[in-house]
Protein backbone atom coordinates (compact mmCIF):
# COMPACT_ATOMS: atom_id res chain seq x y z
CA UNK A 1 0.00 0.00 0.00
CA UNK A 2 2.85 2.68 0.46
CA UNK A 3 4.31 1.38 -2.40
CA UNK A 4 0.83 1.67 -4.36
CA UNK A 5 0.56 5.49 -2.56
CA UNK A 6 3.71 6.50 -4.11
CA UNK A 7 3.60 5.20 -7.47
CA UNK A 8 0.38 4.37 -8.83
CA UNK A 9 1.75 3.69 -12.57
CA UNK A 10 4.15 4.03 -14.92
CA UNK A 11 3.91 7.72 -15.25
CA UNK A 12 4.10 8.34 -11.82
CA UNK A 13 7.66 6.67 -11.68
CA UNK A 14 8.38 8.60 -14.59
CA UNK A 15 7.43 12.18 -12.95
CA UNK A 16 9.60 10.72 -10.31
CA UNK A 17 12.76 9.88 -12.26
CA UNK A 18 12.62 13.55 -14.26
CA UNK A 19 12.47 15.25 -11.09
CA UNK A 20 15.61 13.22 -9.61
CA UNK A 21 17.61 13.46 -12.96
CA UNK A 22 17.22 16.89 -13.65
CA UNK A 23 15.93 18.60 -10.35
CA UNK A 24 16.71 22.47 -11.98
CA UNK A 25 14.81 21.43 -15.22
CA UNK A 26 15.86 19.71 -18.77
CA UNK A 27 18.64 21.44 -20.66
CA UNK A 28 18.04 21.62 -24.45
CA UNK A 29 20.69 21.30 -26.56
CA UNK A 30 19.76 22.91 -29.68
CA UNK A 31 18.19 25.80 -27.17
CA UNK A 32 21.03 25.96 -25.37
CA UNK A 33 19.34 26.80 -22.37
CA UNK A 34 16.99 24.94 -20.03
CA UNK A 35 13.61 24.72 -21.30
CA UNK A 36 9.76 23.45 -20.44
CA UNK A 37 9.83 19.57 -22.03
CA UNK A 38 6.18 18.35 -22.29
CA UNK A 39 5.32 14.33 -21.93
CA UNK A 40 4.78 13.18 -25.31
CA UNK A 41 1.83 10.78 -25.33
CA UNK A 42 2.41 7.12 -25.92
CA UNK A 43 6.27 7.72 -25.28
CA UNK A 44 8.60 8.00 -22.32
CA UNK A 45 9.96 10.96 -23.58
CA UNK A 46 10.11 14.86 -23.16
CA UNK A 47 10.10 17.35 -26.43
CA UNK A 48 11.49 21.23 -25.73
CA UNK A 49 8.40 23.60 -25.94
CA UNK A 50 10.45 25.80 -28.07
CA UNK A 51 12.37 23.37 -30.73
CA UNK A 52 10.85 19.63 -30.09
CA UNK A 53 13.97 18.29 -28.67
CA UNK A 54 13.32 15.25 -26.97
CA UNK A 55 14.59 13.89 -24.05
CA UNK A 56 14.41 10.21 -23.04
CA UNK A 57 15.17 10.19 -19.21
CA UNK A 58 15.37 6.12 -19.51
CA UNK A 59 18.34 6.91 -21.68
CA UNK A 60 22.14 5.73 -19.85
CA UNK A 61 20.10 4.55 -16.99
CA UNK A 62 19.15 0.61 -16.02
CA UNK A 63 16.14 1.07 -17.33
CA UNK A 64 17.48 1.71 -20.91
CA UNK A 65 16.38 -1.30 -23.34
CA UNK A 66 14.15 -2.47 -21.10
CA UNK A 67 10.34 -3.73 -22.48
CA UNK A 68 9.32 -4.46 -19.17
CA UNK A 69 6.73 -1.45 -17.19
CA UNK A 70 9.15 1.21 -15.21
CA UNK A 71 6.83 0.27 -12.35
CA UNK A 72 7.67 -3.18 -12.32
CA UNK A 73 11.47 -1.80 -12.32
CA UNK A 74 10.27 0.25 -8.84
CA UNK A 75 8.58 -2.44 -7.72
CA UNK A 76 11.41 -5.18 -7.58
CA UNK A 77 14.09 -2.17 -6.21
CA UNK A 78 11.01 -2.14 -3.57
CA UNK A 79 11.04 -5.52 -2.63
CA UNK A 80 14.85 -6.13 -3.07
CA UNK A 81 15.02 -2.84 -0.10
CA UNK A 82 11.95 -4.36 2.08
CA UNK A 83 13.78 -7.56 2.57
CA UNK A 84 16.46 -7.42 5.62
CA UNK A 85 18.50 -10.49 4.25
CA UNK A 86 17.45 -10.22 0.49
CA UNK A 87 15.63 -11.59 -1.79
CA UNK A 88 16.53 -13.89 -4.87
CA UNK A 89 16.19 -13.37 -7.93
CA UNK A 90 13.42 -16.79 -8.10
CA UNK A 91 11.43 -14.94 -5.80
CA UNK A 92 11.72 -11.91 -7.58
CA UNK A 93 10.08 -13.98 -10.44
CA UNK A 94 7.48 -14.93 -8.75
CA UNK A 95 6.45 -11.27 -7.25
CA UNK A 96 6.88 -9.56 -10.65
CA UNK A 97 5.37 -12.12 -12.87
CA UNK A 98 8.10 -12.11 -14.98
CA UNK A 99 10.21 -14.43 -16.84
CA UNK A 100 13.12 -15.84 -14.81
CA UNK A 101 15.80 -14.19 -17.75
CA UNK A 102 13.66 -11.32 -16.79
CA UNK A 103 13.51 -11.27 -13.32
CA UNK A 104 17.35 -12.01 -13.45
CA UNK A 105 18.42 -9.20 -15.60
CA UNK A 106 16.53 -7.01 -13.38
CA UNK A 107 18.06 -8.14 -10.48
CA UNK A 108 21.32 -7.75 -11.33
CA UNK A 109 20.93 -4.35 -12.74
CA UNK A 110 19.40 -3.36 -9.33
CA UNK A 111 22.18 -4.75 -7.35
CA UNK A 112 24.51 -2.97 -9.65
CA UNK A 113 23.11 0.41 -7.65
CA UNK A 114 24.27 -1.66 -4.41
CA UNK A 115 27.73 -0.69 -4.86
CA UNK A 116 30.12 0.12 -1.97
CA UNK A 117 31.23 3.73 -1.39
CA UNK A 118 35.15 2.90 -1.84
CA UNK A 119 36.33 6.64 -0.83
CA UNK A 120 35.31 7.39 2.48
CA UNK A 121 37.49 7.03 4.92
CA UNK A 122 37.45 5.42 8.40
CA UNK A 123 39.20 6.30 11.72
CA UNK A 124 38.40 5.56 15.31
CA UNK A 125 37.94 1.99 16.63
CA UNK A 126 38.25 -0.18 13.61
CA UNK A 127 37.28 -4.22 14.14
CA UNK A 128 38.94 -6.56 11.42
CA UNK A 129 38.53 -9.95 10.79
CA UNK A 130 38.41 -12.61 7.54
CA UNK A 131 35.21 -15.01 6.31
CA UNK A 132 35.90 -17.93 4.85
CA UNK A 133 33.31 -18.55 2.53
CA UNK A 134 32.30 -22.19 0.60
CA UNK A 135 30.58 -24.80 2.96
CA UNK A 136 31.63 -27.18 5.96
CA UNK A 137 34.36 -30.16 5.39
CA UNK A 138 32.57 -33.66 5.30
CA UNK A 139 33.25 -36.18 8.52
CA UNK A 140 36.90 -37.14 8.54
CA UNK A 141 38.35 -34.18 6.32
CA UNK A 142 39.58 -32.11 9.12
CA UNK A 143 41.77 -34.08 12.03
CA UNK A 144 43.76 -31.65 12.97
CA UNK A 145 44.42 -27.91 12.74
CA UNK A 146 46.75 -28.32 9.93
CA UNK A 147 43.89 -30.20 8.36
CA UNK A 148 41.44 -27.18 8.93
CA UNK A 149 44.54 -25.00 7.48
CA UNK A 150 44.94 -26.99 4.36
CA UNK A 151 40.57 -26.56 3.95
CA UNK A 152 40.24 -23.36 4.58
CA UNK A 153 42.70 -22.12 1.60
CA UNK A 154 40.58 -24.13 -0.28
CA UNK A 155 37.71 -21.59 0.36
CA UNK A 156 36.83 -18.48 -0.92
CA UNK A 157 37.63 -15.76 1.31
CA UNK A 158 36.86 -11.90 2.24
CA UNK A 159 38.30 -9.70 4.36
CA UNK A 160 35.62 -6.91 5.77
CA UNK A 161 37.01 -3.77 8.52
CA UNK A 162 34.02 -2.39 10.49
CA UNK A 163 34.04 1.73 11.96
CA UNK A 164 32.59 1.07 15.98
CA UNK A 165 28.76 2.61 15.53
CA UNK A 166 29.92 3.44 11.82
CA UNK A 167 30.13 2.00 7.86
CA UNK A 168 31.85 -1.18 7.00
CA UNK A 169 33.67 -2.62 3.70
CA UNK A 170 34.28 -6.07 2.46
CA UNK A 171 36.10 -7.38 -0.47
CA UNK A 172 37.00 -10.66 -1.72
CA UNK A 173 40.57 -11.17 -1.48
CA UNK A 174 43.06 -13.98 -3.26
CA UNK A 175 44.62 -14.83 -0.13
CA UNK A 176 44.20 -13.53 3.53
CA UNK A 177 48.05 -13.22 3.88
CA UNK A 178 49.19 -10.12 5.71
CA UNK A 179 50.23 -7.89 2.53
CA UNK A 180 47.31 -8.53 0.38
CA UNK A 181 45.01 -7.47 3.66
CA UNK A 182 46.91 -4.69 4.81
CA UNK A 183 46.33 -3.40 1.21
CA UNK A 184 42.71 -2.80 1.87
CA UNK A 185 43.69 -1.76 5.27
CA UNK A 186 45.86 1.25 3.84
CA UNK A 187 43.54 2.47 1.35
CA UNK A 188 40.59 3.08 4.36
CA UNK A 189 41.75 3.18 7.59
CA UNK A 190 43.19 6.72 8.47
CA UNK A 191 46.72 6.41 10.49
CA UNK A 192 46.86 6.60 13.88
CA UNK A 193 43.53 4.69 14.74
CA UNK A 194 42.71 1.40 16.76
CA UNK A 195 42.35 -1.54 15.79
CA UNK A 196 40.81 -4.24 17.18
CA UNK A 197 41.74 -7.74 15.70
CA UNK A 198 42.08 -11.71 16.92
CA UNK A 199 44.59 -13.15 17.86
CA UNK A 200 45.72 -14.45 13.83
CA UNK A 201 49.25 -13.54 12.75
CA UNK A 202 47.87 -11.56 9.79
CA UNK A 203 47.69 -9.05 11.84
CA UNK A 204 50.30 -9.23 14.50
CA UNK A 205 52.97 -7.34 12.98
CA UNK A 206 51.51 -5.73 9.78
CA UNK A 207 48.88 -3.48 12.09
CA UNK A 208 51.62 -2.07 13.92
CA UNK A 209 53.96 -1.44 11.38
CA UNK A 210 51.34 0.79 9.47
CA UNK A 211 51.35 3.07 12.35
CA UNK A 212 48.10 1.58 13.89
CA UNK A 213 47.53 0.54 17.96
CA UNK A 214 46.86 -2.70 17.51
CA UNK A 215 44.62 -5.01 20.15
CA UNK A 216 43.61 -8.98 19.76
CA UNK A 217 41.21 -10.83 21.69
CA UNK A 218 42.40 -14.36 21.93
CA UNK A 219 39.47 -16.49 20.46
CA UNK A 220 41.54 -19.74 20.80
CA UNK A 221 41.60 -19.44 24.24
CA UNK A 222 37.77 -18.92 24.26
CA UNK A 223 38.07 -15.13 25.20
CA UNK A 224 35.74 -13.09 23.17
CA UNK A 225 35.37 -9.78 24.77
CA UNK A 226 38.30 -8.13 26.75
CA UNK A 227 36.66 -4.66 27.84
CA UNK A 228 36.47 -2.64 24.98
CA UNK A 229 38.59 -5.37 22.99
CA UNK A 230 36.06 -7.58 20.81
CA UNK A 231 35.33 -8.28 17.25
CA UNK A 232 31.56 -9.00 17.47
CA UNK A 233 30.57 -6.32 15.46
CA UNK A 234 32.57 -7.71 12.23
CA UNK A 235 31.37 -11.06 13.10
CA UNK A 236 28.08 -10.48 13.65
CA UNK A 237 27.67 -9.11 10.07
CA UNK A 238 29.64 -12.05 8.88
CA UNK A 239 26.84 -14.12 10.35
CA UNK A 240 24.14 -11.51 9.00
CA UNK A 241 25.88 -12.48 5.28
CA UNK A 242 26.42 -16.40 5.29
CA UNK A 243 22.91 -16.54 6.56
CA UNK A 244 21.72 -14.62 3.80
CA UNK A 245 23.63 -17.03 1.21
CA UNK A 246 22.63 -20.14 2.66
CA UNK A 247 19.16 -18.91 3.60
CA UNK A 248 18.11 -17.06 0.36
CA UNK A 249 20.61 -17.61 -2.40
CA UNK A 250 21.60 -21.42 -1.31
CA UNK A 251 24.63 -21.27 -2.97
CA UNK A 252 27.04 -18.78 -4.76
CA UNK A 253 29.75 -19.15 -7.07
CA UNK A 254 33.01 -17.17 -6.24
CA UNK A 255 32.99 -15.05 -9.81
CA UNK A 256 29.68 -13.29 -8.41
CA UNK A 257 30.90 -13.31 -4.74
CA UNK A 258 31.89 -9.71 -4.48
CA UNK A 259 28.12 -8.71 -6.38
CA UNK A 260 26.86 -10.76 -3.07
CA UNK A 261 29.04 -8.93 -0.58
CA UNK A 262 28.30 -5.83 -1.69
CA UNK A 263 24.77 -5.87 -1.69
CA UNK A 264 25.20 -6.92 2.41
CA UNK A 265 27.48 -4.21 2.84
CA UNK A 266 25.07 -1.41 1.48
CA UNK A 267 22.00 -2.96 3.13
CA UNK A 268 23.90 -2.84 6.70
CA UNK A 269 25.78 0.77 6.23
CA UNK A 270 22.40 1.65 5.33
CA UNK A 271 20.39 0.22 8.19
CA UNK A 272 19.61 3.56 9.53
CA UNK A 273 17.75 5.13 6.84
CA UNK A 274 15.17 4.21 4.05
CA UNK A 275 16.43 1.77 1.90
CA UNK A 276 14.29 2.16 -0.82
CA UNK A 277 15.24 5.74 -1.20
CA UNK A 278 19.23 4.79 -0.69
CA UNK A 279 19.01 2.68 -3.67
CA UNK A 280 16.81 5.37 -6.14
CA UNK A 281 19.38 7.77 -5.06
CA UNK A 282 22.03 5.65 -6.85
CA UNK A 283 20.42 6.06 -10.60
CA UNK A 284 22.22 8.15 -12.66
CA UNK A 285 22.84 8.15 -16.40
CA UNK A 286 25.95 7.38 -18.02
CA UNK A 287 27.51 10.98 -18.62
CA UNK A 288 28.43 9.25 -22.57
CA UNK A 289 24.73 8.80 -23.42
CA UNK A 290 23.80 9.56 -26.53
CA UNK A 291 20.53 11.64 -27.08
CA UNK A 292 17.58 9.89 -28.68
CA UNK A 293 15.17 6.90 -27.99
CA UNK A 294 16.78 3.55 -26.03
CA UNK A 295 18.31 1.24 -27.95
């Protein structure tokens, strides 16, 4: 119903997406100048009051070369931003009454709004820690820990660095050996802040010798909070993510992993405001767009 409130129909969404695209009005080339663009009937497109220029705000967006309804577009980034641990693109199917190729394409292009904001910095109290992502060992693979060693680089893994009450990032990484993490580490975390780690020689000597105060908490000793010291807040979205893979997606291969992670990291540094809204806010066209109808 707040859905239906917002955008009855396909021109509704429309309205929307002219107002968000150009919020001081439509600039007119061959006017040079921005000009009053009327709706031309039976089209999703704007002509120039003045010359007939016409706009096609679909154009350079995800929407371009699409046959399916821009309200069924709204609708699905509605129901992917309702869900709190997603929704797959099956169900997405199902809800739209679309194809599955459909439903899929759509999906995909949604996500692709999902992205994570790579720039912005973090200081403070920073908790790191590594996932290991691609199932459990059967009965009898792992005896020991240099068993458990041995499966684990078998996996696919991510690294993710989490801000105390703030944003956090994730990335799939090759290995999780010190200089490929501290890489990410670098490019984020601004010097002189605290980190907050386990007790895993990644991390021992690397987190120091960036210039960062480095703490662990010593998990293999079944300590898990030390005052202040903990990782729960990294680990808890960990547990937020593979419960949203096994729960909603099943399974995953590693070539889309990142698409996966990334989507999880929006949805949580987002947790505080609308969703729905976060991801509209993320449409833009491509600045290379040509004028004219989608192709």
């Amino acid at each position: 119903m707040e859905f239906d409130r917002q955008f009855p129909d396909d021109a509704a969404c429309l309205d929307w997406l002219v107002g968000y695209l150009y919020p001081v009005g439509v600039h007119c080339p061959t006017c040079e100048k921005v000009t009053k663009h009327h709706r031309v009937k039976t089209r999703t497109c704007f002509a120039c009051q003045f010359c007939g220029h016409q706009e096609y705000p679909m154009k350079g967006t995800i929407f371009e070369g699409s046959s399916t309804s821009l309200r069924l577009w709204f609708y699905g980034i509605y129901l992917m931003a309702s869900t709190r641990g997603g929704i797959s693109a099956k169900q997405l199917e199902r809800e739209l009454g679309v194809s599955y190729p459909t439903a899929w394409r759509m999906f995909n292009k949604i996500r692709s709004l999902m992205g994570q904001d790579a720039d912005a910095p973090m200081e403070g109290t920073i908790e790191m820690d590594e996932a290991y992502i691609g199932g459990k060992p059967r009965l009898g693979d792992v005896r020991n820990r240099q068993d458990a060693r041995m499966w684990a680089e078998k996996k696919a893994k991510v690294f993710g660095m989490v801000q105390r009450q703030g944003q956090i990032a994730a990335h799939v990484v090759p290995s999780t050996r010190s200089a490929t993490v501290m890489e990410h580490v670098e490019a984020r975390v601004l010097p002189g802040s605290l980190v907050y780690t386990d007790e895993s020689p990644i991390y021992t000597r690397a987190v120091p010798a960036a210039g960062y105060e480095h703490r662990r908490v010593h998990h293999a000793a079944k300590v898990y909070v030390d005052g202040d010291v903990h990782t729960q807040t990294i680990e808890g979205f960990w547990a937020l993510f593979k419960g949203g893979l096994t729960g909603v997606y099943h399974s995953v291969s590693e070539k889309y992993l990142q698409d996966y992670v990334d989507e999880y990291v929006f949805r949580y540094n987002h947790r505080r405001v609308n969703v729905f809204e976060a991801i509209l806010s993320r449409i833009e066209k491509a600045p290379d767009a040509p004028p004219g109808p989608p192709a």
